[in-house]
PDB file of N, CA and C in Angstrom:
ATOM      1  N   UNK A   1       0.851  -1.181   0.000  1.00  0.00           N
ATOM      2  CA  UNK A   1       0.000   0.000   0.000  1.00  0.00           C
ATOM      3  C   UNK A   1       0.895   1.242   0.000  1.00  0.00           C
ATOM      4  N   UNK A   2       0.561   2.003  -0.699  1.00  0.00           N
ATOM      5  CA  UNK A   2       1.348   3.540  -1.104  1.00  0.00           C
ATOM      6  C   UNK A   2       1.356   4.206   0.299  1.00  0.00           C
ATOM      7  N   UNK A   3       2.291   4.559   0.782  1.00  0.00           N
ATOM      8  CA  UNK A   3       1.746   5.729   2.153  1.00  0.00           C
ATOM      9  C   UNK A   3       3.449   6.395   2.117  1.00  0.00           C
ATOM     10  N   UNK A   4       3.401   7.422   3.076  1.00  0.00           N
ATOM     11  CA  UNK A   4       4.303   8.240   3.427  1.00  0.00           C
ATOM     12  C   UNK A   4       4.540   9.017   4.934  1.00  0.00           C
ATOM     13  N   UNK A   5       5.282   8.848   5.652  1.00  0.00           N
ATOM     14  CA  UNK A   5       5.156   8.619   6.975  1.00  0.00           C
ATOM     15  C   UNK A   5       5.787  10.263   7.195  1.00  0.00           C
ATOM     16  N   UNK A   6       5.111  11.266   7.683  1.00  0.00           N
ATOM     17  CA  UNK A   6       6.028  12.761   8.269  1.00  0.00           C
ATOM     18  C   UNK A   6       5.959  12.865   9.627  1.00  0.00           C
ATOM     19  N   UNK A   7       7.215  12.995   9.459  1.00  0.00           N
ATOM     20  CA  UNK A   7       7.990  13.199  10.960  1.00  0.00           C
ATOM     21  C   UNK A   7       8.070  14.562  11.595  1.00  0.00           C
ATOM     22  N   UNK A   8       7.771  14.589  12.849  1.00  0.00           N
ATOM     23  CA  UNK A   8       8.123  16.275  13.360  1.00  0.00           C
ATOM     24  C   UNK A   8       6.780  17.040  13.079  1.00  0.00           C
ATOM     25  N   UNK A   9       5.646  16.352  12.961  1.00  0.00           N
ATOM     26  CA  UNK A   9       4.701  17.041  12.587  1.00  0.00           C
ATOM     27  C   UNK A   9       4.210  18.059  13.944  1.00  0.00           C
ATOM     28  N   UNK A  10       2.992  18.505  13.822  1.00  0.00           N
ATOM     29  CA  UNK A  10       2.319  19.678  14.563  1.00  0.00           C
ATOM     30  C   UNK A  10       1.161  18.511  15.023  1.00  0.00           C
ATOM     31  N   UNK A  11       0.239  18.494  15.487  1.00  0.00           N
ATOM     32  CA  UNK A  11      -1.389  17.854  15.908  1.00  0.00           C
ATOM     33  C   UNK A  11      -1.898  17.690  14.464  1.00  0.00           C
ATOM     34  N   UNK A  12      -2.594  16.719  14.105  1.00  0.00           N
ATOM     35  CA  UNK A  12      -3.052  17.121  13.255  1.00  0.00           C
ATOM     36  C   UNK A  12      -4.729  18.105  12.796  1.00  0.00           C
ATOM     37  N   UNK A  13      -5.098  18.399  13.799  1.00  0.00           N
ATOM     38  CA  UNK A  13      -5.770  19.253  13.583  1.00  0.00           C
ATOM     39  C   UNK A  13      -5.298  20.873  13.165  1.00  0.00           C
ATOM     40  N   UNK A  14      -4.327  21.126  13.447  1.00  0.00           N
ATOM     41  CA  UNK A  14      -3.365  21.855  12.824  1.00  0.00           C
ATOM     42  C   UNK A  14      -3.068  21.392  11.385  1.00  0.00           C
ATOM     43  N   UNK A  15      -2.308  20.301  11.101  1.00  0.00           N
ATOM     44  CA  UNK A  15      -2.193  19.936   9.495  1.00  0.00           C
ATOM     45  C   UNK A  15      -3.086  20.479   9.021  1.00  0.00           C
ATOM     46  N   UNK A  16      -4.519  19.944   9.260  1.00  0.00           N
ATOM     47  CA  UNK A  16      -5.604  19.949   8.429  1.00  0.00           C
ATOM     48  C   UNK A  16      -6.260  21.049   7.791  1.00  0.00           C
ATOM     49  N   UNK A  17      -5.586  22.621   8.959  1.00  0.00           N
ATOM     50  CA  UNK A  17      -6.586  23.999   8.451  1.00  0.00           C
ATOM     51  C   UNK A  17      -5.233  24.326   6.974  1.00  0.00           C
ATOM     52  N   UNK A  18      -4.259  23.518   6.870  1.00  0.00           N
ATOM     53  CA  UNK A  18      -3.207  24.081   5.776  1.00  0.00           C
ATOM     54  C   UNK A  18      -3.742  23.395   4.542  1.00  0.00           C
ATOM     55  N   UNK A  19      -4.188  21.716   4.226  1.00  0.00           N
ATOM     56  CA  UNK A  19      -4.420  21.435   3.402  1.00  0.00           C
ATOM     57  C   UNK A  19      -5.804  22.196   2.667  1.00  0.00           C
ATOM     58  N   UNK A  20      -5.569  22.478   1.097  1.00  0.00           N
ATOM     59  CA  UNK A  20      -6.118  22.792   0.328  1.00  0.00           C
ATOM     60  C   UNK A  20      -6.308  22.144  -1.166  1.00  0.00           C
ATOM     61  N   UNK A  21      -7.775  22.345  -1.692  1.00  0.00           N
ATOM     62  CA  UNK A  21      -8.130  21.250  -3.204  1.00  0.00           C
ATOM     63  C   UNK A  21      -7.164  22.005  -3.586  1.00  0.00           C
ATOM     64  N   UNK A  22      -6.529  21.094  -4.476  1.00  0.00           N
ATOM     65  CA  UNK A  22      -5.575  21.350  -5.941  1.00  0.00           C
ATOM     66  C   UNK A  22      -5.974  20.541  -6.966  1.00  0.00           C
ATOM     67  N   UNK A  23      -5.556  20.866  -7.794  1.00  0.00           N
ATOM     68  CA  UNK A  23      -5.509  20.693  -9.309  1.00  0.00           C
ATOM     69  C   UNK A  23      -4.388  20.777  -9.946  1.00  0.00           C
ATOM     70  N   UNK A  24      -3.995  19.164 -10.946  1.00  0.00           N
ATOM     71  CA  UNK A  24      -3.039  19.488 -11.511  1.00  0.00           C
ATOM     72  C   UNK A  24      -3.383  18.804 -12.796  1.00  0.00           C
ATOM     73  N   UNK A  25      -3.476  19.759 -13.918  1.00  0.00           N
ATOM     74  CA  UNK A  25      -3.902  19.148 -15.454  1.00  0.00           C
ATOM     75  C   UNK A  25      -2.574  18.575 -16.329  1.00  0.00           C
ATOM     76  N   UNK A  26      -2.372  17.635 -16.820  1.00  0.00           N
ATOM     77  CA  UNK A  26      -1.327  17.986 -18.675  1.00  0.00           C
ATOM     78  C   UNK A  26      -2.302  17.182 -18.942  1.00  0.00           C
ATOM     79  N   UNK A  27      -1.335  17.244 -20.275  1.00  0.00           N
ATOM     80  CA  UNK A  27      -2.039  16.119 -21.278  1.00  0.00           C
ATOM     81  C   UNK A  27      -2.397  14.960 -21.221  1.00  0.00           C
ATOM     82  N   UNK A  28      -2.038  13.923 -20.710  1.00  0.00           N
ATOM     83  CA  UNK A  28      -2.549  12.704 -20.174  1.00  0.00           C
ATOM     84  C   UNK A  28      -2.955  12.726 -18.968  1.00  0.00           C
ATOM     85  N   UNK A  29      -3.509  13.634 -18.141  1.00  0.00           N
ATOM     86  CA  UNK A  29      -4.108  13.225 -17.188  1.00  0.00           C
ATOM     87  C   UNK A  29      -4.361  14.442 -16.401  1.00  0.00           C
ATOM     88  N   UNK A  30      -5.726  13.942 -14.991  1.00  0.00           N
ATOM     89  CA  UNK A  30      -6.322  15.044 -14.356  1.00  0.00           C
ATOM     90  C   UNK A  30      -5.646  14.404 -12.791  1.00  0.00           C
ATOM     91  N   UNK A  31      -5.160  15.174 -12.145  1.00  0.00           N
ATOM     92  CA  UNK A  31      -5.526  14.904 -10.984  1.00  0.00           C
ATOM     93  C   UNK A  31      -6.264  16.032  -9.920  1.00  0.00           C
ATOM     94  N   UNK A  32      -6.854  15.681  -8.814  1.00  0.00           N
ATOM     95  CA  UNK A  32      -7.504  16.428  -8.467  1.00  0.00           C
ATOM     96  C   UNK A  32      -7.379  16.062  -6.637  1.00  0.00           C
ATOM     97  N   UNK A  33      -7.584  16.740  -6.134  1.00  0.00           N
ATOM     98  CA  UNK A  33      -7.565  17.081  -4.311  1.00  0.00           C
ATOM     99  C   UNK A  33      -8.847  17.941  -4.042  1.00  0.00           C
ATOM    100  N   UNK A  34      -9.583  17.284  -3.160  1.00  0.00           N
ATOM    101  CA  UNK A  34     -10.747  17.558  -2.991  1.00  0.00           C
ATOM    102  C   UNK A  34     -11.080  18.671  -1.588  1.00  0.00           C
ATOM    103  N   UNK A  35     -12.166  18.465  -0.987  1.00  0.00           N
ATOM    104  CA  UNK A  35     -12.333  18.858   0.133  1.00  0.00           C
ATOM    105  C   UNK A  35     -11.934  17.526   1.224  1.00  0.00           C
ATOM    106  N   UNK A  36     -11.783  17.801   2.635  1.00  0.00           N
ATOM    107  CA  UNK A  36     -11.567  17.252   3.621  1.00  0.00           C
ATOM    108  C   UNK A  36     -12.323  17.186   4.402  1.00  0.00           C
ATOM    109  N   UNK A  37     -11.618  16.043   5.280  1.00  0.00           N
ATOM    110  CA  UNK A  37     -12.677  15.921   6.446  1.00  0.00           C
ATOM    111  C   UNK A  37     -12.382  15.618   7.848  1.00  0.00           C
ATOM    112  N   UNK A  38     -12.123  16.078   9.018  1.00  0.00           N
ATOM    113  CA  UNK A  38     -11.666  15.769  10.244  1.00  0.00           C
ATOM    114  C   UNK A  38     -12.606  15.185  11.412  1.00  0.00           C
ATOM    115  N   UNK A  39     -11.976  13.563  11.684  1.00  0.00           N
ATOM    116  CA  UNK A  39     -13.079  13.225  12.566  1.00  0.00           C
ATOM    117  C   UNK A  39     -13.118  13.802  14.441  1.00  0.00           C
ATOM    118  N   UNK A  40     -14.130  14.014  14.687  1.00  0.00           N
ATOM    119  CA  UNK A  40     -13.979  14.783  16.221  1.00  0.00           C
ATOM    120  C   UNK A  40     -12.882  14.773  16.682  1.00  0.00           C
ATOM    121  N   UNK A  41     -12.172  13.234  17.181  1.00  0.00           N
ATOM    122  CA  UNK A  41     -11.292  13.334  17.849  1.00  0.00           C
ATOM    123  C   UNK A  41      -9.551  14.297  17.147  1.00  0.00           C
ATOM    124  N   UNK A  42      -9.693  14.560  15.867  1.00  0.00           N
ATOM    125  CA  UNK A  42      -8.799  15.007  15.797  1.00  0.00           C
ATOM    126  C   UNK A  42      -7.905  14.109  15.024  1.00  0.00           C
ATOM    127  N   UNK A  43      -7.812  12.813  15.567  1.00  0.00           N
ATOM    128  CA  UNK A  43      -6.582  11.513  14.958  1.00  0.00           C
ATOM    129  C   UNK A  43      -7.108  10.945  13.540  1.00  0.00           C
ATOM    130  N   UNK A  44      -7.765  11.696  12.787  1.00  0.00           N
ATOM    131  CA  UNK A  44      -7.957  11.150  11.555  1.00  0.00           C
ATOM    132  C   UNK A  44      -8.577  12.189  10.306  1.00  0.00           C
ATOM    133  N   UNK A  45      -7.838  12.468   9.136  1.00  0.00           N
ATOM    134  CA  UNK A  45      -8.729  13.253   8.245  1.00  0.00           C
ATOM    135  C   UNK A  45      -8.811  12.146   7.088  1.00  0.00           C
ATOM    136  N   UNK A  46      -9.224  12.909   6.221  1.00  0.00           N
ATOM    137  CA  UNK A  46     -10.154  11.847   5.040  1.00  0.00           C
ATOM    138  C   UNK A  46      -9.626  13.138   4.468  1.00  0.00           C
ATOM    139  N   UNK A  47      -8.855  12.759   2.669  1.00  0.00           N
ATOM    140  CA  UNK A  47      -9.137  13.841   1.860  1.00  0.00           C
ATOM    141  C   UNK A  47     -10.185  13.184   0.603  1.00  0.00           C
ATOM    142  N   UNK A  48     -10.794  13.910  -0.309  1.00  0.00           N
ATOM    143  CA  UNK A  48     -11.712  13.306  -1.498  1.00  0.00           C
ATOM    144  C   UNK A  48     -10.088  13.821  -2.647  1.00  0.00           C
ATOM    145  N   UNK A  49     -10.383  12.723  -2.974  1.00  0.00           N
ATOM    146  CA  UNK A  49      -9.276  12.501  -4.215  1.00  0.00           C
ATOM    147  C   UNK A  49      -9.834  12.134  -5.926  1.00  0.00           C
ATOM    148  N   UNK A  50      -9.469  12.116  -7.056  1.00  0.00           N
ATOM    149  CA  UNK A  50      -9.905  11.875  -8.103  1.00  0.00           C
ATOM    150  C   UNK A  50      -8.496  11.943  -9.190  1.00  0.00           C
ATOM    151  N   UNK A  51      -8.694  10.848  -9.518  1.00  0.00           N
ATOM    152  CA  UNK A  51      -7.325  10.602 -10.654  1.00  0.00           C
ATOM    153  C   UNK A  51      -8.143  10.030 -12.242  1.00  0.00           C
ATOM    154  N   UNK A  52      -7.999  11.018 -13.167  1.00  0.00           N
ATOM    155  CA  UNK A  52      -8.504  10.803 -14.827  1.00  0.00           C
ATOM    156  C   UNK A  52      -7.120  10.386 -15.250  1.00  0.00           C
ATOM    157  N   UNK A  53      -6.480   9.336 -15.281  1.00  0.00           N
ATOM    158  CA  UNK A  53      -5.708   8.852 -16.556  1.00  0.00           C
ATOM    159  C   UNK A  53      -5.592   8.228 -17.494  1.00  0.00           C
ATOM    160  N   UNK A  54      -5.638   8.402 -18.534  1.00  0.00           N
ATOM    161  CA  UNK A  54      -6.170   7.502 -19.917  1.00  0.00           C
ATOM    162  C   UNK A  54      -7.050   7.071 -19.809  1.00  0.00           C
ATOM    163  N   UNK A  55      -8.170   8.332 -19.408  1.00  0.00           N
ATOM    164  CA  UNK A  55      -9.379   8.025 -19.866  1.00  0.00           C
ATOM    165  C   UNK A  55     -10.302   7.073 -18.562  1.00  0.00           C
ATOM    166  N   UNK A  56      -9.427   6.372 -18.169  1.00  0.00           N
ATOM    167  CA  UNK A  56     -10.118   6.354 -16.883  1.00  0.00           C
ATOM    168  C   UNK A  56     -10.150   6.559 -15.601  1.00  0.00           C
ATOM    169  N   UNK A  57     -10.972   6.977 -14.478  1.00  0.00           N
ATOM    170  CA  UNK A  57     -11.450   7.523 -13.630  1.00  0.00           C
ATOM    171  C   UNK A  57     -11.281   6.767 -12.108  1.00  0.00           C
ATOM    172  N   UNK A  58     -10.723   7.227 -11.375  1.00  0.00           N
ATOM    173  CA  UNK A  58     -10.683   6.240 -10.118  1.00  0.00           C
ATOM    174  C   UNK A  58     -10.916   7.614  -8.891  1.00  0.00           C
ATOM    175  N   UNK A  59     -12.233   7.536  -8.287  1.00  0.00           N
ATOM    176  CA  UNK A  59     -12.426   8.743  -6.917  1.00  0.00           C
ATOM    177  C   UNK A  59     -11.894   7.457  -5.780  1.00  0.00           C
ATOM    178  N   UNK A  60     -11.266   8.004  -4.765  1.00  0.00           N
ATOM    179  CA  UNK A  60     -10.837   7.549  -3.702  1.00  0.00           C
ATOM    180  C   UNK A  60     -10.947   8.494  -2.455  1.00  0.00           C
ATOM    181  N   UNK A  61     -10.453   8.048  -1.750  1.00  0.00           N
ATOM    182  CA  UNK A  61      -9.914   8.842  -0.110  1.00  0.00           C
ATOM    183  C   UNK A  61      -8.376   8.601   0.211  1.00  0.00           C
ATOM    184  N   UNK A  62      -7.878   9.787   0.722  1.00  0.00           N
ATOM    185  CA  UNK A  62      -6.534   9.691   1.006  1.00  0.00           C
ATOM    186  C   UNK A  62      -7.059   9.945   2.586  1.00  0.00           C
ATOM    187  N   UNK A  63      -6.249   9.200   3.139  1.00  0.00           N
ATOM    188  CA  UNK A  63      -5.929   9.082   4.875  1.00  0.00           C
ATOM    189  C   UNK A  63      -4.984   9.694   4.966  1.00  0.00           C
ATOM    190  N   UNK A  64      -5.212  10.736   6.347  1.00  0.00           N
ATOM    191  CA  UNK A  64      -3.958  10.885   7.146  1.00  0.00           C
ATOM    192  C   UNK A  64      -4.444  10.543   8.620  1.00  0.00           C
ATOM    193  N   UNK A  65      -3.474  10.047   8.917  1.00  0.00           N
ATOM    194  CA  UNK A  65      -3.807   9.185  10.376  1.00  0.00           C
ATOM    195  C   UNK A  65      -2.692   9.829  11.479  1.00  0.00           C
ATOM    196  N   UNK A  66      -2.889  10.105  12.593  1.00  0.00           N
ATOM    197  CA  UNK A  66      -1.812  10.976  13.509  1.00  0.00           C
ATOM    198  C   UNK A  66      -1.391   9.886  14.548  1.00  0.00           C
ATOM    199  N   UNK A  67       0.045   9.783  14.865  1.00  0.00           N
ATOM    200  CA  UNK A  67       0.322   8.982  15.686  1.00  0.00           C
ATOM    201  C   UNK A  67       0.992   9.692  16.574  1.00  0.00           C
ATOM    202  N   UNK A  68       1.836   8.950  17.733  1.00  0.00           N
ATOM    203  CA  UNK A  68       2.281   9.918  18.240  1.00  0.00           C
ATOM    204  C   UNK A  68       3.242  10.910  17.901  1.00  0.00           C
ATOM    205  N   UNK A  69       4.314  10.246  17.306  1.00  0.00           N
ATOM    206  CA  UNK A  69       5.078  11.722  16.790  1.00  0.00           C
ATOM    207  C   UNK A  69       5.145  11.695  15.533  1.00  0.00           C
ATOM    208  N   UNK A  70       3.925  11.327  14.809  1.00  0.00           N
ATOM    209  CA  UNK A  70       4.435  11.379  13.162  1.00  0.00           C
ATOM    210  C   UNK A  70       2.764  11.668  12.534  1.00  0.00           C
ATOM    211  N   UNK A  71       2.836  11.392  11.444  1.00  0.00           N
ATOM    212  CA  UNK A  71       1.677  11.505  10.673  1.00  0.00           C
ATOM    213  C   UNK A  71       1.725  10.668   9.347  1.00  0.00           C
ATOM    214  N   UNK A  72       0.846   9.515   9.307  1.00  0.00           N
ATOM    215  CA  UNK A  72       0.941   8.278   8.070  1.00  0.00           C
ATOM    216  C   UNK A  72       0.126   9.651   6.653  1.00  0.00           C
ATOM    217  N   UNK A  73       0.870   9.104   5.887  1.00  0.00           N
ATOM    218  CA  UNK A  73      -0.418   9.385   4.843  1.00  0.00           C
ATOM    219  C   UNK A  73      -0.555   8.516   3.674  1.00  0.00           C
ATOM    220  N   UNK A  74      -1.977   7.509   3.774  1.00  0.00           N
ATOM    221  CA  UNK A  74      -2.087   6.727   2.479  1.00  0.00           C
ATOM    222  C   UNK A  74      -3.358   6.126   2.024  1.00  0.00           C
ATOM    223  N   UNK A  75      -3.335   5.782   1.403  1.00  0.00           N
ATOM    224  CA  UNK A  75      -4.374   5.221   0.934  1.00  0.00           C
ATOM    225  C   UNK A  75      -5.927   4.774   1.715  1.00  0.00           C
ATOM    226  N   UNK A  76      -7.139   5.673   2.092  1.00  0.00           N
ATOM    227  CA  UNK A  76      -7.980   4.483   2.624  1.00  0.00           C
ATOM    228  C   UNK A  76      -8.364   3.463   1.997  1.00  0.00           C
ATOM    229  N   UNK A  77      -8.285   1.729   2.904  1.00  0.00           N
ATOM    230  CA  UNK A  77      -8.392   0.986   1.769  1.00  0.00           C
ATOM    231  C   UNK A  77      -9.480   0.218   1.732  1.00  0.00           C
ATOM    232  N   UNK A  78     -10.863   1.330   2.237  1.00  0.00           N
ATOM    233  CA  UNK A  78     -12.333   0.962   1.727  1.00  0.00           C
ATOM    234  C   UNK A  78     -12.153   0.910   0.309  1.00  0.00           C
ATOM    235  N   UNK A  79     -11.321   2.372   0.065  1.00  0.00           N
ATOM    236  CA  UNK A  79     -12.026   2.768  -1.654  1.00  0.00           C
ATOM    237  C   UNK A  79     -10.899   1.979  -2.284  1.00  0.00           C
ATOM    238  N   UNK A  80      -9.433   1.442  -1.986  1.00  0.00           N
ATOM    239  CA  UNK A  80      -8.921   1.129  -2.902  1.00  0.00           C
ATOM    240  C   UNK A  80      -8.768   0.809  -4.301  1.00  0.00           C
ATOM    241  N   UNK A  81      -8.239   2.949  -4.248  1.00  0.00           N
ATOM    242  CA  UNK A  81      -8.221   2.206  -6.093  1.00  0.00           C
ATOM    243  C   UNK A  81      -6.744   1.477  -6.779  1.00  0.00           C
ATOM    244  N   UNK A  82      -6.749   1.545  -7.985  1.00  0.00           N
ATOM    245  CA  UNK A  82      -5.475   0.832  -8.746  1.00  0.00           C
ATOM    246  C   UNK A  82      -4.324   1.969  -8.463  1.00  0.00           C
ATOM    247  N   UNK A  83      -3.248   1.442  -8.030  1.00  0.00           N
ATOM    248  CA  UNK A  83      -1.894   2.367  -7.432  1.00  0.00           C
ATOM    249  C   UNK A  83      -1.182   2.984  -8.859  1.00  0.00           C
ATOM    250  N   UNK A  84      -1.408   3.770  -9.340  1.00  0.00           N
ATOM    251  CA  UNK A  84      -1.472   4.490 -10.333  1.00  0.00           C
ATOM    252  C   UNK A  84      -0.466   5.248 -10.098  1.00  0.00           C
ATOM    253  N   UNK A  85       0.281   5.871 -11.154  1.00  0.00           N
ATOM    254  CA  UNK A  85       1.444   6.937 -11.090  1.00  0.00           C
ATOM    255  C   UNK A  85       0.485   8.394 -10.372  1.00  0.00           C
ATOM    256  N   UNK A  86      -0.251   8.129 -11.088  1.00  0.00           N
ATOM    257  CA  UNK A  86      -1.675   9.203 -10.223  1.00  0.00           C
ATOM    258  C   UNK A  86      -1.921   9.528  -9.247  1.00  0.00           C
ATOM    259  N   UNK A  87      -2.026   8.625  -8.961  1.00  0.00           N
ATOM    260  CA  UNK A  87      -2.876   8.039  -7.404  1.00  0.00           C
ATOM    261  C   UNK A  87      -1.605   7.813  -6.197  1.00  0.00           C
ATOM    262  N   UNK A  88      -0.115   7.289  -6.836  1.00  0.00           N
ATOM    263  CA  UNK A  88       1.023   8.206  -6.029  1.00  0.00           C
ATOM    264  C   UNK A  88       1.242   9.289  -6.170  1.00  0.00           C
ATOM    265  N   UNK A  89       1.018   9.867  -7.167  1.00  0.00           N
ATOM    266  CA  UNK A  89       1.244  11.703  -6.833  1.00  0.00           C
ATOM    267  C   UNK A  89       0.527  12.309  -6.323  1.00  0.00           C
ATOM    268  N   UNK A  90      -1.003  11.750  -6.316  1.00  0.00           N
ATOM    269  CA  UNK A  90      -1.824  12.381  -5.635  1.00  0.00           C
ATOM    270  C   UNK A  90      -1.444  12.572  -3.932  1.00  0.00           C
ATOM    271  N   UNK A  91      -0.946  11.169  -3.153  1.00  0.00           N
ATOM    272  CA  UNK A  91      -0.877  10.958  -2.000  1.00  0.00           C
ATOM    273  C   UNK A  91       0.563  11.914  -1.532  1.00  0.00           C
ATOM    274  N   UNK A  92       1.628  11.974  -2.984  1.00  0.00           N
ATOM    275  CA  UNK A  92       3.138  12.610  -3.013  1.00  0.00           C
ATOM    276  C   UNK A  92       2.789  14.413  -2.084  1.00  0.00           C
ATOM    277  N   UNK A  93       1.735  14.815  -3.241  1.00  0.00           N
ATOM    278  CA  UNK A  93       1.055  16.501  -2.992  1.00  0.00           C
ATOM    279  C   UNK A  93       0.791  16.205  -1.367  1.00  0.00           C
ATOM    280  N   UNK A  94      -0.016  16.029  -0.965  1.00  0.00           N
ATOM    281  CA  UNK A  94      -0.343  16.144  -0.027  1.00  0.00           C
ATOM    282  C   UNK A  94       0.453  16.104   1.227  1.00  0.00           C
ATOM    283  N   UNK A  95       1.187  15.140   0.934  1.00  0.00           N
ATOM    284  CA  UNK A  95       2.875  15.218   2.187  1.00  0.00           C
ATOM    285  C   UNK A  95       3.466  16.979   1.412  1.00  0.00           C
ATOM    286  N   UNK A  96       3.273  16.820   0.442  1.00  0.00           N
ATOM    287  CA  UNK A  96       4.804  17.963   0.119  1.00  0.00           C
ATOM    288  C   UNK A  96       3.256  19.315   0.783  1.00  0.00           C
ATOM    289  N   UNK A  97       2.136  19.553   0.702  1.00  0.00           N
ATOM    290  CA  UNK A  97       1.219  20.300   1.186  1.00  0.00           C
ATOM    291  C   UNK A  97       1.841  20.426   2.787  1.00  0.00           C
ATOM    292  N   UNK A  98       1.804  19.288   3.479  1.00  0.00           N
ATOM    293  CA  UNK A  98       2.096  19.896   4.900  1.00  0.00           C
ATOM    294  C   UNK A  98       3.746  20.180   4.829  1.00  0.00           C
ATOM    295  N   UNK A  99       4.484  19.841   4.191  1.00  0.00           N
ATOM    296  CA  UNK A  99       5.586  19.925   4.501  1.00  0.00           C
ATOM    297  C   UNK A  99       6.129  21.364   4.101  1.00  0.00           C
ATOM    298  N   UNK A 100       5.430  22.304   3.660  1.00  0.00           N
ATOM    299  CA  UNK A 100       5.406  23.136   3.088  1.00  0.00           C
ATOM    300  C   UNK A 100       5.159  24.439   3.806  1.00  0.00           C
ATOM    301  N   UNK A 101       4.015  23.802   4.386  1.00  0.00           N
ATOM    302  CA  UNK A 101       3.370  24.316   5.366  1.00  0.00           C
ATOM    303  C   UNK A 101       3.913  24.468   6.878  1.00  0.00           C
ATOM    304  N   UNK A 102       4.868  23.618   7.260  1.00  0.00           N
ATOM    305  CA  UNK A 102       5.370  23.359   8.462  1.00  0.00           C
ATOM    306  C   UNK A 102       6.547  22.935   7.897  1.00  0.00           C
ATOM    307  N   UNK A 103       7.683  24.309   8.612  1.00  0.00           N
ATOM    308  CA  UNK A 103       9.034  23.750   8.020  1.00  0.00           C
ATOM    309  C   UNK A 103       9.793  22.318   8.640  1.00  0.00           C
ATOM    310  N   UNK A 104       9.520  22.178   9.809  1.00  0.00           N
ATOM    311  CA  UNK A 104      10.100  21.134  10.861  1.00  0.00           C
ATOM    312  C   UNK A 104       9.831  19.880  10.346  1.00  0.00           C
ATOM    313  N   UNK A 105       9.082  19.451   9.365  1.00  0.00           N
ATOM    314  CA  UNK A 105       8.063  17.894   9.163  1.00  0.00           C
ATOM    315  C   UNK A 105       9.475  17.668   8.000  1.00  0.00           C
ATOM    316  N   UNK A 106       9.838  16.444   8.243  1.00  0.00           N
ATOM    317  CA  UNK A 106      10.470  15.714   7.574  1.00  0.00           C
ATOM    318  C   UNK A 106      10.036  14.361   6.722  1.00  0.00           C
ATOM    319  N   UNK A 107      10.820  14.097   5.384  1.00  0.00           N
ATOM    320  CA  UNK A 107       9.714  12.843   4.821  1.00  0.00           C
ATOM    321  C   UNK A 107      10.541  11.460   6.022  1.00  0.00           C
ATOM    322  N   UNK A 108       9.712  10.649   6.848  1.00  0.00           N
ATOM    323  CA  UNK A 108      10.152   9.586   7.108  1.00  0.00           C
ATOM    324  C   UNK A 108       9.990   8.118   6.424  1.00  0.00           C
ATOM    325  N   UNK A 109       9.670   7.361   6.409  1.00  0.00           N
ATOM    326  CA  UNK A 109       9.293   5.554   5.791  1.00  0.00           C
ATOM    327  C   UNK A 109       8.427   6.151   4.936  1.00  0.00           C
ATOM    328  N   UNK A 110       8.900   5.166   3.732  1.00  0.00           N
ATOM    329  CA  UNK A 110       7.485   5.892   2.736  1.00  0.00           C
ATOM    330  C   UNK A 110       8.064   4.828   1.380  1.00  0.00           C
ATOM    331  N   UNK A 111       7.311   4.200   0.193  1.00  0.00           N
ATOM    332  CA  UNK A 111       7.583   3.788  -0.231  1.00  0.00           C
ATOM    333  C   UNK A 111       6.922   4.421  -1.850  1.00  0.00           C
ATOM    334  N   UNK A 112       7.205   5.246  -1.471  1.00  0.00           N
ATOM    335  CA  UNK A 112       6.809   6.866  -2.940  1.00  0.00           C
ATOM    336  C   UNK A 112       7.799   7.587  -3.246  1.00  0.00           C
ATOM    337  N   UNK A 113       9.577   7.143  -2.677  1.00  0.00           N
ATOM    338  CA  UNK A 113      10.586   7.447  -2.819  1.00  0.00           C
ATOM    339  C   UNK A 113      10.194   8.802  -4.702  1.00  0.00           C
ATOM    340  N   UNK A 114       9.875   7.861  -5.800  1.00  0.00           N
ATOM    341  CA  UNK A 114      10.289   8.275  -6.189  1.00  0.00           C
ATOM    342  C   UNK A 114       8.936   9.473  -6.906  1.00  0.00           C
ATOM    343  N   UNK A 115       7.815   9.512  -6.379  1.00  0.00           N
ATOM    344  CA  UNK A 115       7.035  10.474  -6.460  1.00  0.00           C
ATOM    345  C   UNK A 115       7.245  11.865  -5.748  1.00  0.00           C
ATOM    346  N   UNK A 116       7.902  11.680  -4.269  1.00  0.00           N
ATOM    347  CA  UNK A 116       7.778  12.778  -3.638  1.00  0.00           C
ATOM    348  C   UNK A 116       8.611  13.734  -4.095  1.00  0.00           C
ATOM    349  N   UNK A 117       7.742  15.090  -3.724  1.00  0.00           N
ATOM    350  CA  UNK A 117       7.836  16.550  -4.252  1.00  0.00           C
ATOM    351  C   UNK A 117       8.833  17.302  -2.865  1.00  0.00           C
ATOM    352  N   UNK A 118      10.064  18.233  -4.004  1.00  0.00           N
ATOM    353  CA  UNK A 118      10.673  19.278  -2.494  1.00  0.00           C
ATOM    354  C   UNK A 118       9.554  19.671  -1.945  1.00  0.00           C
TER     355      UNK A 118
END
C-alpha cells in the first residue's frame, strides 16, 4: 500500500486547516484534491481525491492518520483504487502540502521514494 510517513509534525488538527483542493492538469491526465474531512477526535482526516488517466477515472480517499510523533499518509483501503502513477502523486502533494506548510516535518518511511515533491 502507497503511504508516506512525516515526521516532526504539529497535531493534526493543525495539518488539516493548511491542506487545500488542488488541481493538476497535462495532457494525459487530471488529478484532483478535494475537500476534507476531520473526525472529532482530531486523529484522523479523510481527503476526497480523483485521478482521470487515460481516460479512466478512479475517486478515492486519502488518509492521514496521527500517531504519536508522526503523521501516516495513504491510501484508505475501503475505496482502494489501482496504485497508479496518479494516485502516487496524488498521496506525493499532499505530504509535500504539509511539509510546506510546516518547516520542521520531515519525509520519514514511505515507499513513494520516487514520487515525492521538495
Amino acid at each position: 500500500m502507497p503511504h508516506v510517513v512525516l515526521e516532526q509534525t504539529p497535531p493534526l488538527r493543525q495539518v488539516f486547516e493548511v491542506l487545500r483542493p488542488e488541481t493538476l492538469k497535462d495532457e494525459t491526465r487530471i488529478l484532483k484534491l478535494g475537500e476534507g474531512y476531520l473526525n472529532a477526535a482530531g486523529s484522523c482526516a479523510l481527503i476526497e481525491a480523483l485521478a482521470i488517466e487515460a481516460g479512466r477515472q478512479q475517486s478515492f480517499f486519502i488518509q492521514l492518520a496521527q500517531k504519536p510523533a508522526s503523521l501516516t499518509v495513504r491510501l484508505l483501503p475501503l475505496t482502494d483504487p489501482d496504485k497508479t502513477a496518479g494516485v502516487k502523486t496524488l498521496l506525493a502533494l499532499v505530504a509535500r502540502q504539509v511539509r510546506q506548510a510546516e518547516p520542521a516535518v520531515c519525509y520519514g518511511k514511505t515507499n513513494l521514494q520516487d514520487f515525492l515533491l521538495p
